[in-house]
PDB file of N, CA and C in Angstrom:
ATOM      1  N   UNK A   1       0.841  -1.175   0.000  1.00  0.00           N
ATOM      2  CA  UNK A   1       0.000   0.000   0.000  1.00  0.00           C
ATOM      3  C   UNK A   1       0.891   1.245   0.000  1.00  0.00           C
ATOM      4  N   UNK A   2       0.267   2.234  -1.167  1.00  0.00           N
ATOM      5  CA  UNK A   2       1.740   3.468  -0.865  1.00  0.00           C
ATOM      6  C   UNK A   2       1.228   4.518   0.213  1.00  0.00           C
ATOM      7  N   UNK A   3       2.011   5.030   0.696  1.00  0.00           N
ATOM      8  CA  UNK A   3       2.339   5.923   1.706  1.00  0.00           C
ATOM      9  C   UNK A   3       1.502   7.654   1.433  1.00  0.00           C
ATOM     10  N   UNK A   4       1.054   7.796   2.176  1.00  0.00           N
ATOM     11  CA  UNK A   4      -0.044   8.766   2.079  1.00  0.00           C
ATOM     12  C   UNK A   4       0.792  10.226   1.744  1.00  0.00           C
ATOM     13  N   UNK A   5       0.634  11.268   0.748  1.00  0.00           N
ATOM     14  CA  UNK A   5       2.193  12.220   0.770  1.00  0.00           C
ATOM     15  C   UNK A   5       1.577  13.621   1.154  1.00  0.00           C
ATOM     16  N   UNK A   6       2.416  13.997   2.136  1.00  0.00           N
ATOM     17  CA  UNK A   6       1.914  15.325   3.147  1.00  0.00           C
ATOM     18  C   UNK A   6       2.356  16.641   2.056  1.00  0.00           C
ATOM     19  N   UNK A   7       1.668  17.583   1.464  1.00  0.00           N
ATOM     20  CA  UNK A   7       2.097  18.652   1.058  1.00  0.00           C
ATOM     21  C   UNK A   7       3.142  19.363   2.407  1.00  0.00           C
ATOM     22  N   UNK A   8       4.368  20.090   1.397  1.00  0.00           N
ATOM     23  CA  UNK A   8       5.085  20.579   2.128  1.00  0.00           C
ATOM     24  C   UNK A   8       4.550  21.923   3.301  1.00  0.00           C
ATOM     25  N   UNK A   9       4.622  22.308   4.487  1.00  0.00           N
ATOM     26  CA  UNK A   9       3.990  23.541   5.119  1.00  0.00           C
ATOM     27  C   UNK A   9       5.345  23.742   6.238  1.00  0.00           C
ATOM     28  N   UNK A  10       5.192  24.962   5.971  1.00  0.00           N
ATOM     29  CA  UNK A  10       6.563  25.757   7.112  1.00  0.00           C
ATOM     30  C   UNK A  10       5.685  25.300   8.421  1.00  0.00           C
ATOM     31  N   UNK A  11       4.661  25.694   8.652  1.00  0.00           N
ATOM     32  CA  UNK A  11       3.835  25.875   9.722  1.00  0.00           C
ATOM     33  C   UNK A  11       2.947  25.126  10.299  1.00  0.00           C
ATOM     34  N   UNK A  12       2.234  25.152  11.123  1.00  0.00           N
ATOM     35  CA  UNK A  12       1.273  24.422  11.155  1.00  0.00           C
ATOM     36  C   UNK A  12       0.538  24.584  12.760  1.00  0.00           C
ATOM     37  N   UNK A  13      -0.297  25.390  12.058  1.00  0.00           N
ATOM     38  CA  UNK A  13      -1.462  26.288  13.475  1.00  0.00           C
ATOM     39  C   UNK A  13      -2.828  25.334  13.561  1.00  0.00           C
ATOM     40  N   UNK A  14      -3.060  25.302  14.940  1.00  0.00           N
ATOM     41  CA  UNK A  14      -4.045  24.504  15.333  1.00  0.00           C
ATOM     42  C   UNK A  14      -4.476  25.176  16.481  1.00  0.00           C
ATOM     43  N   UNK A  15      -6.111  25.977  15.626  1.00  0.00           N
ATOM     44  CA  UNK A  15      -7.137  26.441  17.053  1.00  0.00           C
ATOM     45  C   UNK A  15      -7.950  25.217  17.407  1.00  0.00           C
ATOM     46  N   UNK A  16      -8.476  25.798  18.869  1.00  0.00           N
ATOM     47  CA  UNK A  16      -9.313  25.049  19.579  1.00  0.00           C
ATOM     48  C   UNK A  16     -10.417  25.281  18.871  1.00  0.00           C
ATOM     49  N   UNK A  17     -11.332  24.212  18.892  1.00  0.00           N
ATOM     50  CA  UNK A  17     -12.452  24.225  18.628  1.00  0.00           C
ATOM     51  C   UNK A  17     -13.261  23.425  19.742  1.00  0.00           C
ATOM     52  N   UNK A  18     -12.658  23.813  20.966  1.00  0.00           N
ATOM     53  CA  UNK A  18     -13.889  22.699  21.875  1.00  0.00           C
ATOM     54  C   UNK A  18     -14.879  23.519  22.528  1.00  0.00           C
ATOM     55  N   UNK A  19     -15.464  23.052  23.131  1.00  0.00           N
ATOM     56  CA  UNK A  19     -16.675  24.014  23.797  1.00  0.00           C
ATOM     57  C   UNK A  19     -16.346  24.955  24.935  1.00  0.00           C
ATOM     58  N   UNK A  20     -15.603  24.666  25.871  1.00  0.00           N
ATOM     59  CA  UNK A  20     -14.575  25.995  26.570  1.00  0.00           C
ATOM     60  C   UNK A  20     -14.536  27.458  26.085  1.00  0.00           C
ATOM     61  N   UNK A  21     -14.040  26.789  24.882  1.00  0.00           N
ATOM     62  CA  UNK A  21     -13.772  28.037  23.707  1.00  0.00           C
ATOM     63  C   UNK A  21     -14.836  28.755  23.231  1.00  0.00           C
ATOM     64  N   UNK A  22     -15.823  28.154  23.582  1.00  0.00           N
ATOM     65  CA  UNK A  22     -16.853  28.929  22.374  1.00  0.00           C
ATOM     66  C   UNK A  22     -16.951  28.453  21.211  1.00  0.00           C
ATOM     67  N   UNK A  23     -16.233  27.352  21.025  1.00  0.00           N
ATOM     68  CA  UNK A  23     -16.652  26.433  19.756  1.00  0.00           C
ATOM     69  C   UNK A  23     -16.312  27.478  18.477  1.00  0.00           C
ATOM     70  N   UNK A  24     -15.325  27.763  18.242  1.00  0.00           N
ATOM     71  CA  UNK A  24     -14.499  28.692  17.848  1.00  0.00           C
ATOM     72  C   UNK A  24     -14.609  28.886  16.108  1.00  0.00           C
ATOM     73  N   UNK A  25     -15.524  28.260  15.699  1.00  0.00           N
ATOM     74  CA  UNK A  25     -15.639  27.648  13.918  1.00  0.00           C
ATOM     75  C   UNK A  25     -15.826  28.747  13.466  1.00  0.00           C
ATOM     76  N   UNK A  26     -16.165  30.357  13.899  1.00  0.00           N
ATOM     77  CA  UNK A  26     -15.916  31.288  13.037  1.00  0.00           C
ATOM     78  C   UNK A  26     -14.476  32.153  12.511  1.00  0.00           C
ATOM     79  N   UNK A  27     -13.601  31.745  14.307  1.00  0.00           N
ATOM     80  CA  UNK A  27     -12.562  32.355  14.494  1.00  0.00           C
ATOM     81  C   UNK A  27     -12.108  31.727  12.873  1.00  0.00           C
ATOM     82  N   UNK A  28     -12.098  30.244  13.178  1.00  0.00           N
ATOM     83  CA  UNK A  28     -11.389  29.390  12.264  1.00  0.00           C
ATOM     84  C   UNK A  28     -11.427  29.501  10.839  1.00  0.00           C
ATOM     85  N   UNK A  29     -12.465  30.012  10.777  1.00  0.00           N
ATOM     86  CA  UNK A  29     -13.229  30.240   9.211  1.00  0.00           C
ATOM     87  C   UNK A  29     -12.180  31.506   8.624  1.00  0.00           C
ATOM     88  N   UNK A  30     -11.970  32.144  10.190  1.00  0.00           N
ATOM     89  CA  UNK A  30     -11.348  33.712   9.393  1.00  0.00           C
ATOM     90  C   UNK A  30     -10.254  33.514   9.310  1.00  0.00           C
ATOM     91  N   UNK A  31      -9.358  32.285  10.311  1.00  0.00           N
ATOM     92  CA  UNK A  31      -7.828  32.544   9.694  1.00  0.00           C
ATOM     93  C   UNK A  31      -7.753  31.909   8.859  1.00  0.00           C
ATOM     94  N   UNK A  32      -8.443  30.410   8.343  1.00  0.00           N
ATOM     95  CA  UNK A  32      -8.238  29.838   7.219  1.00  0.00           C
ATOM     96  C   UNK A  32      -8.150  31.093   5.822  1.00  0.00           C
ATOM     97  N   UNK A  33      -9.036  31.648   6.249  1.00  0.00           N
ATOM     98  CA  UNK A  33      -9.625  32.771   4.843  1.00  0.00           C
ATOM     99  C   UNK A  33      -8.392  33.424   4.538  1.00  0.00           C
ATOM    100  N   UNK A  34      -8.018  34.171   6.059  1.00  0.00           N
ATOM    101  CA  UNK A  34      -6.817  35.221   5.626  1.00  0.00           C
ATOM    102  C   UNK A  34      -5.509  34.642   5.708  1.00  0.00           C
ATOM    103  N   UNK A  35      -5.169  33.228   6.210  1.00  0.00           N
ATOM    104  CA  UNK A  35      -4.074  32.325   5.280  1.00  0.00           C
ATOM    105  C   UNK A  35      -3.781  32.317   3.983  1.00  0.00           C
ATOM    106  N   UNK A  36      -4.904  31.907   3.414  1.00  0.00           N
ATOM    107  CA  UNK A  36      -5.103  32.055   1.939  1.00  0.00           C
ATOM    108  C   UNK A  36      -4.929  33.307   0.930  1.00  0.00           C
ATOM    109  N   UNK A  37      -5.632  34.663   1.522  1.00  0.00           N
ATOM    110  CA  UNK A  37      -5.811  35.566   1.316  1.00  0.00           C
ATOM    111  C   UNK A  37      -4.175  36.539   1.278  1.00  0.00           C
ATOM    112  N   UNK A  38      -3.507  35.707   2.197  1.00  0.00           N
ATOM    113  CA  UNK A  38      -2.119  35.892   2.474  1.00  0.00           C
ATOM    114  C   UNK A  38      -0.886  35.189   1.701  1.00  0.00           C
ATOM    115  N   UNK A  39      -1.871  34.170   0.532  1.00  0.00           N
ATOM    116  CA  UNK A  39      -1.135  33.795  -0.293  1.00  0.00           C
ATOM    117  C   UNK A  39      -0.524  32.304   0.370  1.00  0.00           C
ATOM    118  N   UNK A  40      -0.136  32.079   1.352  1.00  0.00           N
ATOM    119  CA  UNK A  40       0.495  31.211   2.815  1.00  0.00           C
ATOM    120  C   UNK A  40       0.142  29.598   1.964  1.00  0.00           C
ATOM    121  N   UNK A  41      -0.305  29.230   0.803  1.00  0.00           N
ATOM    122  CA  UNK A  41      -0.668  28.269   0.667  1.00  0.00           C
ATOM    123  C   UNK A  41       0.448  27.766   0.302  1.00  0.00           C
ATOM    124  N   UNK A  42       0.192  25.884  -0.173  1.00  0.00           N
ATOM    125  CA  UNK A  42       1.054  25.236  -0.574  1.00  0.00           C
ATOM    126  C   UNK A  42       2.391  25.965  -1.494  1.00  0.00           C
ATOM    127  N   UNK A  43       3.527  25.576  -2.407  1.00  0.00           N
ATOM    128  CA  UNK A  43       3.839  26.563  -2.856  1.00  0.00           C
ATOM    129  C   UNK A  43       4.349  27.315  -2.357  1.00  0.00           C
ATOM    130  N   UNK A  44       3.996  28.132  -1.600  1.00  0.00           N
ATOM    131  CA  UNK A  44       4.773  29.579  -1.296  1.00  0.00           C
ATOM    132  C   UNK A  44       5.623  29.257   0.043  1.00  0.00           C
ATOM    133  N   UNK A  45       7.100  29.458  -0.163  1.00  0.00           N
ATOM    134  CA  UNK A  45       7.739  29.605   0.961  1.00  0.00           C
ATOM    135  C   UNK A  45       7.157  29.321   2.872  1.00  0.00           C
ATOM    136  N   UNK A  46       6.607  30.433   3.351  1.00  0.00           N
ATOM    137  CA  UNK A  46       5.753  30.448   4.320  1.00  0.00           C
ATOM    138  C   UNK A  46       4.749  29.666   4.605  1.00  0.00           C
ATOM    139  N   UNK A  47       4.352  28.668   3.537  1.00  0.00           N
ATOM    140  CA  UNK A  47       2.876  27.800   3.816  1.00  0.00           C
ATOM    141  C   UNK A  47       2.617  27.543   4.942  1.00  0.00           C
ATOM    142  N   UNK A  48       1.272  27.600   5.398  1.00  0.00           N
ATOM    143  CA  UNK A  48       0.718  27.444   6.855  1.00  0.00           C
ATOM    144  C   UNK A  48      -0.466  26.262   6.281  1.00  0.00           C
ATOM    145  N   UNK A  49       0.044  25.194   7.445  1.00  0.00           N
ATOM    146  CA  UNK A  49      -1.220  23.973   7.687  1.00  0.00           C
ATOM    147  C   UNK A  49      -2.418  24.998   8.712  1.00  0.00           C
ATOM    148  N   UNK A  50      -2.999  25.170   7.952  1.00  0.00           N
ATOM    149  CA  UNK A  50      -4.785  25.120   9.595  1.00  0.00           C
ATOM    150  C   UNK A  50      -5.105  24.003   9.998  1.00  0.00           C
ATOM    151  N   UNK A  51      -5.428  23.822  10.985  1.00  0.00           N
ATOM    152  CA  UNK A  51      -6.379  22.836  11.331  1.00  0.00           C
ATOM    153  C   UNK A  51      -6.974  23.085  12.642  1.00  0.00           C
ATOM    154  N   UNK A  52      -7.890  22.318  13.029  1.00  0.00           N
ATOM    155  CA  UNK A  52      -8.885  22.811  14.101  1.00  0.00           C
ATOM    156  C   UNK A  52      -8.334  21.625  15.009  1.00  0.00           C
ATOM    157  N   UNK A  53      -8.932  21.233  16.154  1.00  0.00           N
ATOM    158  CA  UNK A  53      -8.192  20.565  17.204  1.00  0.00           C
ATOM    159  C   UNK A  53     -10.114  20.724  18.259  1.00  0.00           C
ATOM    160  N   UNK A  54      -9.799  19.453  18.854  1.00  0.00           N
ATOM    161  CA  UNK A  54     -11.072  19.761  20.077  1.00  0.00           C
ATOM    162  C   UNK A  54     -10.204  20.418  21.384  1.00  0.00           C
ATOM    163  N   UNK A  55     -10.811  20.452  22.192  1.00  0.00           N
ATOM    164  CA  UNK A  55     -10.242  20.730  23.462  1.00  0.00           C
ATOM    165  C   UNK A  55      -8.844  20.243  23.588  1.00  0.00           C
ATOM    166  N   UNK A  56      -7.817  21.803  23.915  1.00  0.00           N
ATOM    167  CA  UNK A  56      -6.480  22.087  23.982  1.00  0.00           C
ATOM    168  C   UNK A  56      -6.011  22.269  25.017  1.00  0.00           C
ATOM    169  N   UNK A  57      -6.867  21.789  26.006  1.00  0.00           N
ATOM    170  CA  UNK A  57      -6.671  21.787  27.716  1.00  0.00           C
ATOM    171  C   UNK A  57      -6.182  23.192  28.198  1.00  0.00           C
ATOM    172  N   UNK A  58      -6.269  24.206  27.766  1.00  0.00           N
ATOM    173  CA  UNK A  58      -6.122  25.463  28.784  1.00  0.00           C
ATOM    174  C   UNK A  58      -7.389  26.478  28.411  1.00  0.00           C
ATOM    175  N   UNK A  59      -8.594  26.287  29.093  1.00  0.00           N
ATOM    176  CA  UNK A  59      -9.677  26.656  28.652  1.00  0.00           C
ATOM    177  C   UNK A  59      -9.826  28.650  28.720  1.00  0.00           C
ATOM    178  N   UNK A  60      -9.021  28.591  29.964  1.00  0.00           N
ATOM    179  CA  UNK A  60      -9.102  29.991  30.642  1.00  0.00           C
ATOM    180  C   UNK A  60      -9.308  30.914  29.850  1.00  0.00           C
ATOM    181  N   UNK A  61      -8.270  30.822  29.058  1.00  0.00           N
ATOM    182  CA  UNK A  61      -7.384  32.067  28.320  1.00  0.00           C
ATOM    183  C   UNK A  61      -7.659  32.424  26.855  1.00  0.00           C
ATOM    184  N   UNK A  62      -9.143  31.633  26.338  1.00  0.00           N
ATOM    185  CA  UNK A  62      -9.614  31.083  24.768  1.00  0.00           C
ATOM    186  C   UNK A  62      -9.877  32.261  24.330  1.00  0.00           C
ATOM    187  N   UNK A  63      -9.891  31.917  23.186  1.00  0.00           N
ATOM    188  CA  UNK A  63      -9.667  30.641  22.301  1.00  0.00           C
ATOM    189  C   UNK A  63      -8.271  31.090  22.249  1.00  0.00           C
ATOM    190  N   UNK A  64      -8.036  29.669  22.158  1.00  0.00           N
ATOM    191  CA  UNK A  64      -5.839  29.524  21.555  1.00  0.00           C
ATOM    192  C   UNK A  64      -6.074  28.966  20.477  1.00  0.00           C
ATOM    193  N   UNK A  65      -4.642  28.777  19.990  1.00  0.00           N
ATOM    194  CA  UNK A  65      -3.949  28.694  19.021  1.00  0.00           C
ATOM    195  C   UNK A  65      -2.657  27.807  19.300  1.00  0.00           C
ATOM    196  N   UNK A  66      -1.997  27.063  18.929  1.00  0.00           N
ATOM    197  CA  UNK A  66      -0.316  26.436  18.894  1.00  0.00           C
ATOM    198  C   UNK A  66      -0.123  26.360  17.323  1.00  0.00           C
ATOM    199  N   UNK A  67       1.107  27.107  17.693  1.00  0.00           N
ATOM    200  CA  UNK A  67       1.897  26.911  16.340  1.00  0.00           C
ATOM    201  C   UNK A  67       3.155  26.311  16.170  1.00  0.00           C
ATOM    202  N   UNK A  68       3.325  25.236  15.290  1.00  0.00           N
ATOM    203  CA  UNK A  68       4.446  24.461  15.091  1.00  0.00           C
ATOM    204  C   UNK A  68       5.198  24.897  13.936  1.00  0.00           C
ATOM    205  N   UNK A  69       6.582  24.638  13.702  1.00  0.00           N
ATOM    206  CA  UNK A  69       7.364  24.097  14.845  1.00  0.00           C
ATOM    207  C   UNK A  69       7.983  24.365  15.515  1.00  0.00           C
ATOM    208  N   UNK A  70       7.129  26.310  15.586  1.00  0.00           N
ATOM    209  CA  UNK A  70       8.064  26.959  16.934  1.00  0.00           C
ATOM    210  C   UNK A  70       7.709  26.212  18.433  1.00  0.00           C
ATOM    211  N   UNK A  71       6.138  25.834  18.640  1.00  0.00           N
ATOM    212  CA  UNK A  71       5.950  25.254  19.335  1.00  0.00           C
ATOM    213  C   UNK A  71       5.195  26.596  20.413  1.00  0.00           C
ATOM    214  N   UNK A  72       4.584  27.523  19.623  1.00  0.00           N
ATOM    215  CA  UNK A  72       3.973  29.096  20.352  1.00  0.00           C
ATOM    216  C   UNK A  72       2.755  28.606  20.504  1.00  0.00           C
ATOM    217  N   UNK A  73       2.308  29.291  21.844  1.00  0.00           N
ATOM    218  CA  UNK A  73       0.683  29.505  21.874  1.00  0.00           C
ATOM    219  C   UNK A  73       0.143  30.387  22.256  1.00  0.00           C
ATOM    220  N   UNK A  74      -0.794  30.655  21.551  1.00  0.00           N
ATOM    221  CA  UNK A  74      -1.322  31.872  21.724  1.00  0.00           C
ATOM    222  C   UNK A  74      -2.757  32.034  22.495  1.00  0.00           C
ATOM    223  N   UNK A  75      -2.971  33.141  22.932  1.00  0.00           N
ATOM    224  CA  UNK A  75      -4.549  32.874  23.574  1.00  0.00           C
ATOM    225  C   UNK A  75      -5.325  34.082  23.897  1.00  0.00           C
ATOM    226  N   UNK A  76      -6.342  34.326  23.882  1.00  0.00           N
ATOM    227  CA  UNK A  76      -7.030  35.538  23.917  1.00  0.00           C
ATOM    228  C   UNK A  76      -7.431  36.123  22.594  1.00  0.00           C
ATOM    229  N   UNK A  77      -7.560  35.167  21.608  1.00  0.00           N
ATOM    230  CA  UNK A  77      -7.319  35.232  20.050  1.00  0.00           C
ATOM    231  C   UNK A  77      -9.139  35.699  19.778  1.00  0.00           C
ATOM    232  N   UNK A  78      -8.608  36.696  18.717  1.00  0.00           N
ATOM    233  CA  UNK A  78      -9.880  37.840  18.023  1.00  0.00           C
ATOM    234  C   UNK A  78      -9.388  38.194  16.370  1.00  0.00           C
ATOM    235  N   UNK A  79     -10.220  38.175  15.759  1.00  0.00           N
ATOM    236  CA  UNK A  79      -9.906  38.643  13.990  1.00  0.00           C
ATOM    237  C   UNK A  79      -7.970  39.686  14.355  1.00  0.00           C
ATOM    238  N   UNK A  80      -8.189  40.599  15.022  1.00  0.00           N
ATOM    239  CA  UNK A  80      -6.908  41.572  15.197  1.00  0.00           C
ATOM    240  C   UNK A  80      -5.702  40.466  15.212  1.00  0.00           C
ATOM    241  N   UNK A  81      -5.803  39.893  16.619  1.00  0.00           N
ATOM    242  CA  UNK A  81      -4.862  38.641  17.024  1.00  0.00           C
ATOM    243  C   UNK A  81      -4.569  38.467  15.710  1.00  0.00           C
ATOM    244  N   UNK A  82      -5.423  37.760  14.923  1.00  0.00           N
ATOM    245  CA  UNK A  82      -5.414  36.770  13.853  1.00  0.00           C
ATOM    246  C   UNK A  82      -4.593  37.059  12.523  1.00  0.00           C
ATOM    247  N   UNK A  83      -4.627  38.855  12.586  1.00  0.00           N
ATOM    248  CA  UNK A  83      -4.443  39.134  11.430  1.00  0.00           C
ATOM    249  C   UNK A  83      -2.963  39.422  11.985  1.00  0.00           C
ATOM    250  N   UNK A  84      -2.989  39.867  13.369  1.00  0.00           N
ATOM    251  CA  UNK A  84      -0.949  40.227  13.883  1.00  0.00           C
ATOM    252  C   UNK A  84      -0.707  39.041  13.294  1.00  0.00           C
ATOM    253  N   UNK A  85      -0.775  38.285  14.480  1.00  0.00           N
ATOM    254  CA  UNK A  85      -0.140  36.637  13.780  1.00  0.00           C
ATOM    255  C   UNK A  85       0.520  36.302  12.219  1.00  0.00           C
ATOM    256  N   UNK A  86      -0.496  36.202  11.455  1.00  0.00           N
ATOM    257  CA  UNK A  86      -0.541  36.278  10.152  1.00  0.00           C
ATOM    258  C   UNK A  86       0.546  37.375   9.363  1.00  0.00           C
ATOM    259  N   UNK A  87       0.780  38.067   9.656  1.00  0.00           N
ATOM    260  CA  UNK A  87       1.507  39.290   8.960  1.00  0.00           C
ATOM    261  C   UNK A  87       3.030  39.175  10.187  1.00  0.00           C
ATOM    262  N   UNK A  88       2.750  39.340  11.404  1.00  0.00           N
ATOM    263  CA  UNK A  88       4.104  39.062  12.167  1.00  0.00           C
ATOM    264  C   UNK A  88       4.883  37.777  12.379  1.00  0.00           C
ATOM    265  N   UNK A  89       4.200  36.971  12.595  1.00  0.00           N
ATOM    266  CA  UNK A  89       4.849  35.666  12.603  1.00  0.00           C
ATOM    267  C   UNK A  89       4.858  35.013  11.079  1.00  0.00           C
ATOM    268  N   UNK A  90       3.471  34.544  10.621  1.00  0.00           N
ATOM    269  CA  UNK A  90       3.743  33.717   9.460  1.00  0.00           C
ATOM    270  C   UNK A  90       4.799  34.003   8.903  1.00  0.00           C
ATOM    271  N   UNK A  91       4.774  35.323   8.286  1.00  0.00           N
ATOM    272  CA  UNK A  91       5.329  36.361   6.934  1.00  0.00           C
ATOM    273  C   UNK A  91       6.826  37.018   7.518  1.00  0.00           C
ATOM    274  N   UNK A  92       6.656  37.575   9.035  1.00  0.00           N
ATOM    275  CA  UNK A  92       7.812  37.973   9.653  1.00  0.00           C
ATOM    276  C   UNK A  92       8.670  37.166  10.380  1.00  0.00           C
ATOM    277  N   UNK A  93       8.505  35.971  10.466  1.00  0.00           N
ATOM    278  CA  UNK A  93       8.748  34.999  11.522  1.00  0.00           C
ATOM    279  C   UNK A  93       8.970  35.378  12.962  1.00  0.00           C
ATOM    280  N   UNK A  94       8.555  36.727  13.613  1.00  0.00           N
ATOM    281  CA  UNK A  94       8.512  37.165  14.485  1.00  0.00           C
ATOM    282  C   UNK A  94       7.283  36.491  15.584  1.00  0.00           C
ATOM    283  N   UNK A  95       7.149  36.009  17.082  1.00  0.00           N
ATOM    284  CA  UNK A  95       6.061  35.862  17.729  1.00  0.00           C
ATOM    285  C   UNK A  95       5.657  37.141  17.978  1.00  0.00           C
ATOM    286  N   UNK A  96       4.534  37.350  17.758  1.00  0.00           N
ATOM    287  CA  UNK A  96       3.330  38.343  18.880  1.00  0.00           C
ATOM    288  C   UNK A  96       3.204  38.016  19.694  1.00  0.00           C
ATOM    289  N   UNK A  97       4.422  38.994  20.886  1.00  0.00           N
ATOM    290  CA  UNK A  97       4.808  38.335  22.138  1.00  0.00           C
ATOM    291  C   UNK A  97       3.168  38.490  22.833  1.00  0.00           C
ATOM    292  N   UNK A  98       2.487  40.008  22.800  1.00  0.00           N
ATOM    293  CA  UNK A  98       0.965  40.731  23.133  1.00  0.00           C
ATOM    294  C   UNK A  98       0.408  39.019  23.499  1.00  0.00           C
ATOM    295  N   UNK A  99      -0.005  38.307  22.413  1.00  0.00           N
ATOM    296  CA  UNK A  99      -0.828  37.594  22.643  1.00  0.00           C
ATOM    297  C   UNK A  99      -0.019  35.434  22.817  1.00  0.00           C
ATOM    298  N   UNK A 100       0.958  35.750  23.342  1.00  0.00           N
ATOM    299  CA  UNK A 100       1.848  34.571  23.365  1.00  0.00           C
ATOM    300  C   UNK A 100       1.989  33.858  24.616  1.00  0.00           C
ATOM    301  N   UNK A 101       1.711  32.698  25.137  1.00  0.00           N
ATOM    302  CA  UNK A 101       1.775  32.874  26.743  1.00  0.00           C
ATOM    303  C   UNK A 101       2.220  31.901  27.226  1.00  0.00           C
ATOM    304  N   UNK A 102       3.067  30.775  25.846  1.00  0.00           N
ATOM    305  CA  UNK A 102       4.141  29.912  26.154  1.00  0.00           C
ATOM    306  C   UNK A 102       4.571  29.870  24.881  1.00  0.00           C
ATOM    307  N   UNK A 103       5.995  29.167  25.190  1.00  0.00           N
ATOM    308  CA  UNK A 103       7.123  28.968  23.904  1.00  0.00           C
ATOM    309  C   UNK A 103       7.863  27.959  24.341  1.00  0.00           C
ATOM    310  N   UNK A 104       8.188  27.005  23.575  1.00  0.00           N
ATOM    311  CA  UNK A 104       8.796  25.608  23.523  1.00  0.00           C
ATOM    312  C   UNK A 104      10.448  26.413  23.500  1.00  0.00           C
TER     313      UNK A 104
END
């Protein structure tokens, strides 16, 4: 059987989507959008994996975010958050320390 083949991605961000959060499927809707919108797809240097995740065990501080393979998480995340992120980290490889509240 052949081997399943992963498109290449620099990145790879995973919000919560569990109920803690608020069940977060719009947040998600918007960074997928402005990933894309950011060009971030397969292809391009910077590519970012999305994906959604259930419960990320730190409910407090929601909705988060972890991003690999810096290994950042983020929390207190809103469209703004979404779009720093996106433009400072993806594109700048810089963390948005503002909304960062561990690092591997």
């Amino acid at each position: 059987m052949p081997k399943p083949m992963m498109m290449p991605y620099k990145r790879h961000a995973i919000m919560c989507c569990g109920k803690s959060c608020g069940e977060n499927l719009p947040l998600l809707n918007y960074l997928k959008e402005k990933v894309a919108a950011a060009g971030l797809i397969v292809g391009d240097p910077d590519a970012v994996r999305v994906n959604r995740a259930g419960c990320l065990g730190v409910c407090a501080e929601g909705p988060i975010m972890v991003v690999y393979p810096e290994g950042v998480w983020y929390c207190n995340l809103n469209q703004s958050a979404i779009d720093r992120i996106i433009d400072e980290h993806f594109r700048g490889g810089k963390v948005v320390e503002e909304f960062a509240f561990y690092k591997m």
